[in-house]
N, C-alpha and C. Protein backbone atom coordinates (compact mmCIF):
# COMPACT_ATOMS: atom_id res chain seq x y z
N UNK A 1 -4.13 -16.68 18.62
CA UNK A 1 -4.84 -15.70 17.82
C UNK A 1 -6.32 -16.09 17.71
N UNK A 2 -6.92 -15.11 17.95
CA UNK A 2 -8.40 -15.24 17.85
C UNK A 2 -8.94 -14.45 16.83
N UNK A 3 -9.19 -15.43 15.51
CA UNK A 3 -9.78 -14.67 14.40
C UNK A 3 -11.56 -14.50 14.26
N UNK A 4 -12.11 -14.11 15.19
CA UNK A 4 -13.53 -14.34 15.10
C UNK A 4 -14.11 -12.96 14.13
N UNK A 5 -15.63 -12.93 14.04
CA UNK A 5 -16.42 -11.76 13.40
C UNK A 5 -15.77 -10.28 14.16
N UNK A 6 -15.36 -10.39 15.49
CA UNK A 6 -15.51 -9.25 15.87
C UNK A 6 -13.81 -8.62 15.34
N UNK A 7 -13.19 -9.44 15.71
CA UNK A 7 -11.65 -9.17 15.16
C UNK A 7 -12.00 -8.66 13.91
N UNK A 8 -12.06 -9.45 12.97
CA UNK A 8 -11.70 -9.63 11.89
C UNK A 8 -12.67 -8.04 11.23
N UNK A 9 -13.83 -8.06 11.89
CA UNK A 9 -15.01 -6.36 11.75
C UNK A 9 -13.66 -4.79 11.71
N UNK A 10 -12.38 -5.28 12.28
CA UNK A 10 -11.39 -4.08 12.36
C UNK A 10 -10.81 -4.25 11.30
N UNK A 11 -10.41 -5.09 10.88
CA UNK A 11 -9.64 -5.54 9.30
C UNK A 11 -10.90 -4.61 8.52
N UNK A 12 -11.65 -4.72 8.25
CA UNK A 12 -13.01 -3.99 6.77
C UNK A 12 -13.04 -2.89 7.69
N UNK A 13 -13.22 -2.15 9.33
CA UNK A 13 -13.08 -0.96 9.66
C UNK A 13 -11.79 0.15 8.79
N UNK A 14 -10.60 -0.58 9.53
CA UNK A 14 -9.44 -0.04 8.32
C UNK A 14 -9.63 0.42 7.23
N UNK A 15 -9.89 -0.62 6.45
CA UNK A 15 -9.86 -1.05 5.13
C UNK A 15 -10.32 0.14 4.33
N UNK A 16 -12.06 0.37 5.17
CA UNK A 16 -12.84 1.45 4.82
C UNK A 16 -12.02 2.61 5.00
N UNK A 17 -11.31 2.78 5.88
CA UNK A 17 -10.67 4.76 6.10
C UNK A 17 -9.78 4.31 5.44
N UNK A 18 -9.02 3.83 4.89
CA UNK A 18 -7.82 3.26 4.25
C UNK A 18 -7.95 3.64 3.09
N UNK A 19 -9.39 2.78 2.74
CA UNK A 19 -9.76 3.69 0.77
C UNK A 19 -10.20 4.73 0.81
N UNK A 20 -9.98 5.99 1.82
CA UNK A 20 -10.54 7.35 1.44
C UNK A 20 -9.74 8.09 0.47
N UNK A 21 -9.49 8.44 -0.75
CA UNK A 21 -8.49 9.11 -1.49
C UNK A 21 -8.25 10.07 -0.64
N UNK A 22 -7.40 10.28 0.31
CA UNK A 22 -7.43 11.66 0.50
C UNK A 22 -6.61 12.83 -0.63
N UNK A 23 -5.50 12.25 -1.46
CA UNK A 23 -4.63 13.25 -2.80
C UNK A 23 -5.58 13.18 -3.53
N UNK A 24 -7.21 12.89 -4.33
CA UNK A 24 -8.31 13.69 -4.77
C UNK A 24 -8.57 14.57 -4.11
N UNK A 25 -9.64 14.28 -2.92
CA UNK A 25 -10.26 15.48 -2.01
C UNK A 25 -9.49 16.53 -2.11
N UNK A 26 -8.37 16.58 -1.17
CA UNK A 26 -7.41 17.71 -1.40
C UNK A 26 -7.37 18.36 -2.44
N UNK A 27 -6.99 17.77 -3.84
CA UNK A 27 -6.21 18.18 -4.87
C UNK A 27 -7.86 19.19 -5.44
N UNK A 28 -8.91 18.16 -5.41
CA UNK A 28 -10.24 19.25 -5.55
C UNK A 28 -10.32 20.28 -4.99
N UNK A 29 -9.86 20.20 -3.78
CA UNK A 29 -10.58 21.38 -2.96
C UNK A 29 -9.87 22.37 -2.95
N UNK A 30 -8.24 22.15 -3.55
CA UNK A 30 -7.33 23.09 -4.00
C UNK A 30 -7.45 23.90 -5.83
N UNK A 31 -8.40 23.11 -6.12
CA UNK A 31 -8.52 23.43 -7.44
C UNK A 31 -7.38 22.67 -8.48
N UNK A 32 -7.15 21.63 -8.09
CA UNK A 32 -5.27 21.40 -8.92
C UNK A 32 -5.82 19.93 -9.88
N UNK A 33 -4.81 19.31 -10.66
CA UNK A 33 -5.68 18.70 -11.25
C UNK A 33 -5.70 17.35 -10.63
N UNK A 34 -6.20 16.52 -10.91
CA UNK A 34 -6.28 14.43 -10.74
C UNK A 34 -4.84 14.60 -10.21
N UNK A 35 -4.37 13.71 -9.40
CA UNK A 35 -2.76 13.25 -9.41
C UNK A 35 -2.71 12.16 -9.82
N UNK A 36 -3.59 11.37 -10.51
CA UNK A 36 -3.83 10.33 -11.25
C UNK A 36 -3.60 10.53 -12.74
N UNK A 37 -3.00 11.76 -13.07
CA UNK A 37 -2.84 12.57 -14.45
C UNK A 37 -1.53 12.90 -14.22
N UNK A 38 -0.92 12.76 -12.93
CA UNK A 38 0.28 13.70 -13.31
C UNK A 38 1.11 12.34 -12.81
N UNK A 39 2.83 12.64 -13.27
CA UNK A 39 4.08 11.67 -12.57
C UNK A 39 3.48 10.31 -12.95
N UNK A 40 3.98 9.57 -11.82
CA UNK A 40 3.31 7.83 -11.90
C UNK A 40 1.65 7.41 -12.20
N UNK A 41 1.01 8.67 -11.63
CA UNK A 41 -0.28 8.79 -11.88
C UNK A 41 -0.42 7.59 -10.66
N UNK A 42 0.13 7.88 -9.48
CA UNK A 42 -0.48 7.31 -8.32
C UNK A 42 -1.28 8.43 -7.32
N UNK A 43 -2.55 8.06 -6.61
CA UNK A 43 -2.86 9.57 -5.86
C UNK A 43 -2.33 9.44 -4.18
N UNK A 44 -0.99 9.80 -4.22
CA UNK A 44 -0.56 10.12 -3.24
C UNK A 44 0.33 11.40 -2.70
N UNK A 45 0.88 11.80 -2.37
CA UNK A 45 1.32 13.04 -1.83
C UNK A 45 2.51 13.50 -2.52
N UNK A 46 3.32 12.64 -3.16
CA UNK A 46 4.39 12.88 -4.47
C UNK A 46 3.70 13.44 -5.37
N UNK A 47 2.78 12.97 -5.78
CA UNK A 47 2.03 13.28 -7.48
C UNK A 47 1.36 14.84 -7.57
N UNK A 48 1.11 14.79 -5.79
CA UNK A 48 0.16 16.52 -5.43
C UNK A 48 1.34 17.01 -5.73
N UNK A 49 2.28 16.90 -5.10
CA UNK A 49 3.53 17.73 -5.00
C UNK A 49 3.80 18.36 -5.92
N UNK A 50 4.02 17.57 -7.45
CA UNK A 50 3.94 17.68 -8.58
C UNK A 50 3.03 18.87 -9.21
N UNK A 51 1.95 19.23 -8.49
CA UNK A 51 1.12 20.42 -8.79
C UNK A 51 1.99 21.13 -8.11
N UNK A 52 2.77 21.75 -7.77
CA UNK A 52 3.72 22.57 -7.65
C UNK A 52 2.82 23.63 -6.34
N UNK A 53 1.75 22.76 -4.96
CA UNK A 53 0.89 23.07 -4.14
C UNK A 53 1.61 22.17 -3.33
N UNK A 54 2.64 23.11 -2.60
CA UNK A 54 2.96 22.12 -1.48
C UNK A 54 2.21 22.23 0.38
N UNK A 55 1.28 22.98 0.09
CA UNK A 55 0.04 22.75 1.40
C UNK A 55 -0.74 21.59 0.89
N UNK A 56 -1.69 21.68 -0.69
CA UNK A 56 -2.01 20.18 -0.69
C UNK A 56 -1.27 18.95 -0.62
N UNK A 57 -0.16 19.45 -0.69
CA UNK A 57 0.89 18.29 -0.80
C UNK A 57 1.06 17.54 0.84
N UNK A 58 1.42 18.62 1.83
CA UNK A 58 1.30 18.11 2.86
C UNK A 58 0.24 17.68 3.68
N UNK A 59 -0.98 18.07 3.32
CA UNK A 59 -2.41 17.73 3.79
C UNK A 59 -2.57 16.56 3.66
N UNK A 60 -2.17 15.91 1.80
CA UNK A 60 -2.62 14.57 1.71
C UNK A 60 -1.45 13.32 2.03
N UNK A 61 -0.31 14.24 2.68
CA UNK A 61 0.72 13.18 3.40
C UNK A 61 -0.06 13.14 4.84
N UNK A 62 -0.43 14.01 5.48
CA UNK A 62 -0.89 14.03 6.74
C UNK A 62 -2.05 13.00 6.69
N UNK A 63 -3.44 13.41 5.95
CA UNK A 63 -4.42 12.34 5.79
C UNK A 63 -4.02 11.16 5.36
N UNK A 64 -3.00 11.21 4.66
CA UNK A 64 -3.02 9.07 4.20
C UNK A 64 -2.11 8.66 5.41
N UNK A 65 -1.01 9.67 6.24
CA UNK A 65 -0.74 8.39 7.25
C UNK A 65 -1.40 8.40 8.39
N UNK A 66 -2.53 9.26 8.86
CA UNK A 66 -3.81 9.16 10.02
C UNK A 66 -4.34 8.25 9.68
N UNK A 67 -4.87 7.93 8.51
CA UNK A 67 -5.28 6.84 8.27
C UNK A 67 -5.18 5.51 9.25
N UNK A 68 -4.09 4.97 8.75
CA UNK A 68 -3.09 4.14 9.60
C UNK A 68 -3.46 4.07 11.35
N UNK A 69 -2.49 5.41 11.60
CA UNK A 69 -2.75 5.46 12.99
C UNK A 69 -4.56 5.29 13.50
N UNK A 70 -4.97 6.26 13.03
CA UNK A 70 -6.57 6.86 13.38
C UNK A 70 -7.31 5.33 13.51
N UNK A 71 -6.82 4.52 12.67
CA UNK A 71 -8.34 2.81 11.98
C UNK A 71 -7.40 2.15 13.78
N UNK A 72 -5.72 2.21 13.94
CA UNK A 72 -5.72 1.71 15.08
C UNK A 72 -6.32 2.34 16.61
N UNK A 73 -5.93 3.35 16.20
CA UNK A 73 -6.35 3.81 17.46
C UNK A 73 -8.25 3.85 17.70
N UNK A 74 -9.06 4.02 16.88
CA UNK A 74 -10.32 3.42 16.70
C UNK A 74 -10.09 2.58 17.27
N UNK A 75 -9.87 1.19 16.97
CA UNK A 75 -10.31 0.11 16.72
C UNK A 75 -9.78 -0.46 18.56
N UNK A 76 -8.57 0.49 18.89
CA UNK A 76 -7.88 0.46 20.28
C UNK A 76 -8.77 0.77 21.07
N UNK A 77 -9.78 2.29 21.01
CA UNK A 77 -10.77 2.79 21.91
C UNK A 77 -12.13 1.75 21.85
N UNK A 78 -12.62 0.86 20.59
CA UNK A 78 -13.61 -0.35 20.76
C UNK A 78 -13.19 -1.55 21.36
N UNK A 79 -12.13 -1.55 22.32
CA UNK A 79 -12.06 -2.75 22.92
C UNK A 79 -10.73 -3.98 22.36
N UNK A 80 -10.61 -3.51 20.80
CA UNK A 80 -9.64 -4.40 20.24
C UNK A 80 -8.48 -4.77 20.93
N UNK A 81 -8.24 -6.29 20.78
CA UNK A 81 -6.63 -6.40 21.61
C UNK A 81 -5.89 -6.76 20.76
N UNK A 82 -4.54 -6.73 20.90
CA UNK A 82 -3.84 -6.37 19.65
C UNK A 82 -3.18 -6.96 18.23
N UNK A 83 -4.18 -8.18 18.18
CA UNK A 83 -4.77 -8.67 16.65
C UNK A 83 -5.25 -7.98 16.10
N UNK A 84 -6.74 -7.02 16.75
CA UNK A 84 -7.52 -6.92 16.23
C UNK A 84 -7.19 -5.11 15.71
N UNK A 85 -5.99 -4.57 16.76
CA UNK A 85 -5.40 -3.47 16.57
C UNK A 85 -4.85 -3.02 15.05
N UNK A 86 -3.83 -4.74 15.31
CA UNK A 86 -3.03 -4.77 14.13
C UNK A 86 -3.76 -4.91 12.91
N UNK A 87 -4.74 -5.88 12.65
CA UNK A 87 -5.70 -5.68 11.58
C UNK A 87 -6.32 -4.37 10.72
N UNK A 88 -6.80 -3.33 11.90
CA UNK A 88 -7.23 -2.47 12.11
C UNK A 88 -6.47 -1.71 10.82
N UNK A 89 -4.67 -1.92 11.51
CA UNK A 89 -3.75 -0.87 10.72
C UNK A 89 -3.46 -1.12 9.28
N UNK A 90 -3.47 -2.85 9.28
CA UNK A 90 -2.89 -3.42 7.92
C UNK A 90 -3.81 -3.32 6.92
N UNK A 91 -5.22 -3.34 7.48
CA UNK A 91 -6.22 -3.21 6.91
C UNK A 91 -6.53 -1.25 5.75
N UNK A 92 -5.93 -0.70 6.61
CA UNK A 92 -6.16 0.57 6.58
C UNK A 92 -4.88 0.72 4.79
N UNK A 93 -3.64 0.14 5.39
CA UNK A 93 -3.12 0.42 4.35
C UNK A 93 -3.26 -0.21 3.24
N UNK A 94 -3.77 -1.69 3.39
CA UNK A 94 -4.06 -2.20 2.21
C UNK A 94 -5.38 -1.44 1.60
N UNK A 95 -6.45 -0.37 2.08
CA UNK A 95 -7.16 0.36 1.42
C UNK A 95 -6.85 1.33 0.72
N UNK A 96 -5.79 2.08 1.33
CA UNK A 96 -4.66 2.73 0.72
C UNK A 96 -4.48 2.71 -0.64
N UNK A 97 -3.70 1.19 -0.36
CA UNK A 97 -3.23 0.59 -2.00
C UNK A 97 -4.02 0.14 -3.14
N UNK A 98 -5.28 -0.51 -2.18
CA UNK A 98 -6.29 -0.94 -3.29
C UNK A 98 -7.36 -0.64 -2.40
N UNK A 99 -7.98 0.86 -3.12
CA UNK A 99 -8.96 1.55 -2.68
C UNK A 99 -10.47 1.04 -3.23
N UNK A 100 -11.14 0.57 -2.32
CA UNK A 100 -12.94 0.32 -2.91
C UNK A 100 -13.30 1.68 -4.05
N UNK A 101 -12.92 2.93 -3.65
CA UNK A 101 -13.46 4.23 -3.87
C UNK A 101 -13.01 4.48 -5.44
N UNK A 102 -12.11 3.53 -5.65
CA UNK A 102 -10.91 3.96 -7.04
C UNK A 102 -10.66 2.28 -7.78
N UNK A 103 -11.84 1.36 -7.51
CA UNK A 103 -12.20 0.69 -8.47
C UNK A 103 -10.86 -0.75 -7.79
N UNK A 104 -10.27 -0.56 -6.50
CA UNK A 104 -9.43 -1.00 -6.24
C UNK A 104 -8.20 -0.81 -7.10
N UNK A 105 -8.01 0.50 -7.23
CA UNK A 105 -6.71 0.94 -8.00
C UNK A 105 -5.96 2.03 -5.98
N UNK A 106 -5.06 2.00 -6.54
CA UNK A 106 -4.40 3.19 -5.25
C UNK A 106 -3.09 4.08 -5.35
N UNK A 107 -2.79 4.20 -3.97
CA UNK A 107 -1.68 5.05 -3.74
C UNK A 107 -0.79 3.39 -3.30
N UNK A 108 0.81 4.21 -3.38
CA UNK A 108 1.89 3.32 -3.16
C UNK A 108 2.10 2.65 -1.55
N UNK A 109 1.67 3.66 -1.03
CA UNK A 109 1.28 3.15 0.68
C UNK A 109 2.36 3.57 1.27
N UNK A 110 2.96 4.72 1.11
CA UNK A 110 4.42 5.04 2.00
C UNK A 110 3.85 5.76 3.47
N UNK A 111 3.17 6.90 2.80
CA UNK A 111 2.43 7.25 4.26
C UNK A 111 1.47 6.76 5.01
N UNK A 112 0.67 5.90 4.45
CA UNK A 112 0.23 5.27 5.38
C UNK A 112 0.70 4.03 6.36
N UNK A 113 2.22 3.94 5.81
CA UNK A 113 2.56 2.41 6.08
C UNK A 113 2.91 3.11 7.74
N UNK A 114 3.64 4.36 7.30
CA UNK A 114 4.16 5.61 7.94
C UNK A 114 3.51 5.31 9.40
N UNK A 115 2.12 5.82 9.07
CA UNK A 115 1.38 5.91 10.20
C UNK A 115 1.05 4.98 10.69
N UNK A 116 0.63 3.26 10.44
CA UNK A 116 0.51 2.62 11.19
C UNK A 116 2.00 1.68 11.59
N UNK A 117 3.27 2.30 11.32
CA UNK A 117 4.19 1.86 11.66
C UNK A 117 4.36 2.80 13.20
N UNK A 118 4.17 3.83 13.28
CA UNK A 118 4.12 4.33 14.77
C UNK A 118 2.75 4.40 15.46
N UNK A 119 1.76 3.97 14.91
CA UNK A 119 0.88 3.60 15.68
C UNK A 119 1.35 2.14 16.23
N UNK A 120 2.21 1.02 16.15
CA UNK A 120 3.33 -0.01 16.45
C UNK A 120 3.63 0.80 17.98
N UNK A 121 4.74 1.37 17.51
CA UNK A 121 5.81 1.89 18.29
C UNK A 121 6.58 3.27 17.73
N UNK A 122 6.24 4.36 18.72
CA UNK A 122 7.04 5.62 17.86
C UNK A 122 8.45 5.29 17.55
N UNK A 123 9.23 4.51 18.21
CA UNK A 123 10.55 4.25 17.88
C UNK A 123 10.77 3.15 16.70
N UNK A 124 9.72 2.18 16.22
CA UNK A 124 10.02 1.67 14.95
C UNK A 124 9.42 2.91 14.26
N UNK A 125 8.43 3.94 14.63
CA UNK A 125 8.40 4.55 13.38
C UNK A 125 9.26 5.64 13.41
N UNK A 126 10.27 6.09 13.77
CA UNK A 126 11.80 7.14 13.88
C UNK A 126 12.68 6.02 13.27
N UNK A 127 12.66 5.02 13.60
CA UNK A 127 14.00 4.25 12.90
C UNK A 127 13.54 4.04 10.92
N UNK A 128 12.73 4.28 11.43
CA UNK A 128 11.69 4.06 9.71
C UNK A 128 11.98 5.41 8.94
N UNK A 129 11.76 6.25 9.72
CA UNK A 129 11.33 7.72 9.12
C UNK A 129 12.68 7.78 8.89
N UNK A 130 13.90 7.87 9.78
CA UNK A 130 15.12 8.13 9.76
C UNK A 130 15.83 7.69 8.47
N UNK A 131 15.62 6.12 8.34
CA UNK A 131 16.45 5.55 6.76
C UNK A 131 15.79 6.19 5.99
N UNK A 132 14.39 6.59 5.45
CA UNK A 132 13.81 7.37 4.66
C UNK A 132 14.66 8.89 4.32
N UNK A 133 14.41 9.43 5.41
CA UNK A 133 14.87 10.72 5.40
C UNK A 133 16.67 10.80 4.85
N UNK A 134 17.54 9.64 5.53
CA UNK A 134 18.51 9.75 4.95
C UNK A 134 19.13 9.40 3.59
N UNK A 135 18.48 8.27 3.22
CA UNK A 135 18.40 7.63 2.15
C UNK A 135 17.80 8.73 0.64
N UNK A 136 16.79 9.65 1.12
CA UNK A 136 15.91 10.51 0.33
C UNK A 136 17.28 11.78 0.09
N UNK A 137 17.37 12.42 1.41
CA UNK A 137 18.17 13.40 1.18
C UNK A 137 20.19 13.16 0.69
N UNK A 138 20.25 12.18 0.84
CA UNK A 138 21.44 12.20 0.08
C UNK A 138 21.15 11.43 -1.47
N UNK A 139 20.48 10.73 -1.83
CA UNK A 139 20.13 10.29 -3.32
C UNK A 139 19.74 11.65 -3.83
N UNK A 140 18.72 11.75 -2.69
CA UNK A 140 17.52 12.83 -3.83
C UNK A 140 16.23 12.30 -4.47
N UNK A 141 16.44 10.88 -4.36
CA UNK A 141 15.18 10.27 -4.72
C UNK A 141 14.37 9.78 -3.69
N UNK A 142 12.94 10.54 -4.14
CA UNK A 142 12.15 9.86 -2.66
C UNK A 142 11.67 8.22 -2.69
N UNK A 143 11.99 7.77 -3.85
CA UNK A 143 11.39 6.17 -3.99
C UNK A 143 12.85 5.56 -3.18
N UNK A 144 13.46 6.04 -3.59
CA UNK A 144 14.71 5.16 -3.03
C UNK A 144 14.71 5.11 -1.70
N UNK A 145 14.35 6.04 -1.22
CA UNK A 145 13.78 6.80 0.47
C UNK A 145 13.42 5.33 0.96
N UNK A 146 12.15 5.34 0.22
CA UNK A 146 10.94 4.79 0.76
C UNK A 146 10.96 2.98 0.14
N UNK A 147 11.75 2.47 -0.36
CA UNK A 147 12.51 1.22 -0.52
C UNK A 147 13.57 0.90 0.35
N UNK A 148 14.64 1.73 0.69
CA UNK A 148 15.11 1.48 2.08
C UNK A 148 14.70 1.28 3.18
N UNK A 149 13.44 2.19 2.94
CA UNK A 149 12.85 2.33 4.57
C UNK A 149 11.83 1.06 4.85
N UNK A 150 11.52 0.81 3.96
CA UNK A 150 10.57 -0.65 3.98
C UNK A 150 11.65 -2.12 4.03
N UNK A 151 12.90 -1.71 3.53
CA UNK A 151 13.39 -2.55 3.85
C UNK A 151 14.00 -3.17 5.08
N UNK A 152 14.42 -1.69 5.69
CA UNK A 152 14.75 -2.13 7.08
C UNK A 152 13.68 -2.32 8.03
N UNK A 153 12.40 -1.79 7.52
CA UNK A 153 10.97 -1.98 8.61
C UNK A 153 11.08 -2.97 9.25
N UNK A 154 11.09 -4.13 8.40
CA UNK A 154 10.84 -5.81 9.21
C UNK A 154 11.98 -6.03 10.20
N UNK A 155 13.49 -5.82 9.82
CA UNK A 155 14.22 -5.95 10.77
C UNK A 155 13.97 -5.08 12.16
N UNK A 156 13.61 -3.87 12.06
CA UNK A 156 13.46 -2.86 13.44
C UNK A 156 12.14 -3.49 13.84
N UNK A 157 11.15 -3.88 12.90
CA UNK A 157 10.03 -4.53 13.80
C UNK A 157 10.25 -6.00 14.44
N UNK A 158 11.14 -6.67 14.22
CA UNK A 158 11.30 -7.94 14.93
C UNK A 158 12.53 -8.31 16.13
N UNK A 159 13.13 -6.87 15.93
CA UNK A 159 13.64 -6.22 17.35
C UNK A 159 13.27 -5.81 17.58
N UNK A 160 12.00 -4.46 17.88
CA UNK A 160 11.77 -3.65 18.50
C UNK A 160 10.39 -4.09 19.30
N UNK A 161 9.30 -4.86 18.59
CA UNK A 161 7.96 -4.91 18.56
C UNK A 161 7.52 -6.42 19.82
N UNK A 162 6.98 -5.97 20.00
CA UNK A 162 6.70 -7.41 21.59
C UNK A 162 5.98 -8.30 20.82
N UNK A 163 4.84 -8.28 20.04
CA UNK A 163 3.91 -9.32 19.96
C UNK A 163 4.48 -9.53 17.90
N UNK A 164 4.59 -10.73 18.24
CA UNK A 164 4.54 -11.52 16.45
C UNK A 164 3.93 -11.06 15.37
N UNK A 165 2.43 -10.81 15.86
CA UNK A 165 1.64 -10.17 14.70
C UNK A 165 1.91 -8.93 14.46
N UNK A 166 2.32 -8.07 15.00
CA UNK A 166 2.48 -6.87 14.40
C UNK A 166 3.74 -6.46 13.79
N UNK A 167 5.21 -7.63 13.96
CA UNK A 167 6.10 -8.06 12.89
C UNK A 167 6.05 -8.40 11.54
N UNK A 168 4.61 -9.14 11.88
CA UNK A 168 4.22 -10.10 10.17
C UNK A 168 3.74 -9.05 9.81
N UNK A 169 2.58 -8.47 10.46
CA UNK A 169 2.35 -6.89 9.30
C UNK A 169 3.08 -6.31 9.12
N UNK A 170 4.13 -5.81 9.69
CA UNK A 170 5.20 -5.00 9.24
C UNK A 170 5.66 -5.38 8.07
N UNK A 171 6.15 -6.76 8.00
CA UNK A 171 6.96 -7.31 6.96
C UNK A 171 6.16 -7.37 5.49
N UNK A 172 4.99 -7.88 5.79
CA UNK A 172 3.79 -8.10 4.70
C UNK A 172 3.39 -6.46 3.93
N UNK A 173 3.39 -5.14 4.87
CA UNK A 173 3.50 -4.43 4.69
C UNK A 173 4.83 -3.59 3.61
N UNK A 174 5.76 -3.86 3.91
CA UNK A 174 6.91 -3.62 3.52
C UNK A 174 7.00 -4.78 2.39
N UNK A 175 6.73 -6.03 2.30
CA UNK A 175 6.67 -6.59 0.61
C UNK A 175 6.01 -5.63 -0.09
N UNK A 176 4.85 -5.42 0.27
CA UNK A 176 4.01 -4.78 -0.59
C UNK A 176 4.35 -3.42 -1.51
N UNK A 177 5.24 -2.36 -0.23
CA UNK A 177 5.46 -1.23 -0.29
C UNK A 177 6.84 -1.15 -1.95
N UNK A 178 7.53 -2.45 -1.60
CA UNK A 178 8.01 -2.59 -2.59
C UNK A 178 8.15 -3.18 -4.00
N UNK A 179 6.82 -4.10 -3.60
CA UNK A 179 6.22 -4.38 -4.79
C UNK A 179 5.96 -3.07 -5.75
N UNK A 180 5.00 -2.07 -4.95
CA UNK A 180 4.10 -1.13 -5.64
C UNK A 180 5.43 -0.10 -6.14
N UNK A 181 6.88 -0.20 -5.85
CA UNK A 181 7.47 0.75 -6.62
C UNK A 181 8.49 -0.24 -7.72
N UNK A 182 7.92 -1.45 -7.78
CA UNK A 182 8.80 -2.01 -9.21
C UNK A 182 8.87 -1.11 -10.41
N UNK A 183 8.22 0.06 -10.54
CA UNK A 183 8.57 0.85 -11.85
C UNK A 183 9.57 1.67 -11.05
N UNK A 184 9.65 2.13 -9.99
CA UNK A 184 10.90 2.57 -9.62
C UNK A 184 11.95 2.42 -9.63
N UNK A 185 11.89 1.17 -9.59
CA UNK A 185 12.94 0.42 -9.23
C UNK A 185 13.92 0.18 -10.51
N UNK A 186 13.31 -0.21 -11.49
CA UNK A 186 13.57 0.35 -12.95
C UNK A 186 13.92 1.06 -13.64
N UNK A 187 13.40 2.13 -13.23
CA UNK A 187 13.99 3.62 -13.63
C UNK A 187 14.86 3.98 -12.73
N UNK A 188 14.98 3.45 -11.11
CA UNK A 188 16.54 3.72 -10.77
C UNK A 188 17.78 2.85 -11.70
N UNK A 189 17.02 1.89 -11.90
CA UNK A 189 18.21 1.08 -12.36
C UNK A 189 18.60 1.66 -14.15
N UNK A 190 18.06 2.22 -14.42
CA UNK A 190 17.81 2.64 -15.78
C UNK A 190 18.53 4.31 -15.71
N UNK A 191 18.55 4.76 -14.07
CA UNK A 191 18.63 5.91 -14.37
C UNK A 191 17.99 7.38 -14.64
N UNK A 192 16.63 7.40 -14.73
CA UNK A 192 15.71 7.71 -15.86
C UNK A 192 14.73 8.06 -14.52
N UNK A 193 14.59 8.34 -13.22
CA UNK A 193 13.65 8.27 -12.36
C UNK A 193 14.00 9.55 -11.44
N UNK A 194 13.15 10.34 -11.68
CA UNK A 194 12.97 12.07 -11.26
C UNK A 194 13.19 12.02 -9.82
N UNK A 195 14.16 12.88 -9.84
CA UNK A 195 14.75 13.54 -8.61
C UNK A 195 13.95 14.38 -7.84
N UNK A 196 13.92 14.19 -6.36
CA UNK A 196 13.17 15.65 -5.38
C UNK A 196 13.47 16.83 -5.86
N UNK A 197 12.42 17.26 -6.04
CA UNK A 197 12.14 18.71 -6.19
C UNK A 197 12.38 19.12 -7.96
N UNK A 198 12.50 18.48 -8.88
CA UNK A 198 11.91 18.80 -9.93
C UNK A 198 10.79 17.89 -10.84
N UNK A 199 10.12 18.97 -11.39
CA UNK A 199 8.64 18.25 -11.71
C UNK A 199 9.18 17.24 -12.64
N UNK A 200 7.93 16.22 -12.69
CA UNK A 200 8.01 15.08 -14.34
C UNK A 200 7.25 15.75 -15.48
N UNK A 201 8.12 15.98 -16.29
CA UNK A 201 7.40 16.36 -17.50
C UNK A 201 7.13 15.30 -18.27
């Protein structure tokens, strides 16, 4: 591994598109309110949802996991090899989570983990999307979704993925993802944690 200035310049490239709120922008330009006001009061694509605007809703799932992909694939078209790829991506989502733009406050990082998990490999990101999707639609809960799906990440990335480093992000990624839903995790266990498709009052 070669950690020099130029590598390491894709890690703070990321980082930067990583902290773009995109569930503000949206939610402004839809007229709807903060998603920092509504549900968990995280600004990510659950909380838009919650404005009962499901075009902003899908806009700011689309923008937070380009993110991801977009800082790799950048960072792929400047020459980066694939340290500096992977940086690129991990970088992106840790802006995500702890945004410069939002005082280093953030979103939970599901879609962006999203996107730089198939900027990886489209097939770790289908084996990803898949436990999500199944896990979501038979609970009903999308945290539960998205705690499964981080859980199996590291295993499909350390079969599926050729180079080491982009395993350890996976995995480092996926601590994180489940760090940021310990209140979930709580209120599943409690019971008490809102089901797809009806609002939090």
């Amino acid at each position: 591994m070669n950690l020099d200035i130029a590598t390491l310049s894709f890690l703070a490239l990321g980082y930067a598109l990583g902290s773009v709120p995109f569930a503000i922008i949206v939610s402004r330009a839809f007229g709807l309110a903060d998603p920092r006001t509504v549900g968990s009061g995280n600004p990510g694509a659950t909380n838009v949802l919650r404005s009962g605007n499901k075009q902003a809703a899908i806009l700011t799932l689309l923008g937070d996991a380009l993110k991801g992909f977009v800082a790799m694939l950048i960072a792929e078209k400047l020459g980066a090899d694939m340290l500096g790829i992977t940086l690129a991506g991990f970088g992106a989502f840790f802006g995500h989570v702890f945004s410069i733009f939002l005082k280093f406050k953030g979103g939970k990082g599901v879609a962006t983990a999203a996107g730089v998990f198939f900027g990886f490999s489209w097939q770790l990101g289908l084996v990803v999307l898949a436990v999500w999707l199944a896990t979501a639609l038979i609970s009903r809960y999308s945290s539960l979704g998205a705690i499964a799906a981080s859980m199996a990440a590291p295993f499909a990335a350390w079969w599926l993925l050729p180079h080491p480093e982009q395993a350890i992000a996976v995995t480092l990624i996926a601590v994180i993802v489940i760090r940021r839903h310990r209140e979930n995790i709580q209120r599943l266990i409690a019971g008490t944690e809102g089901k797809m498709g009806k609002k939090k009052v």
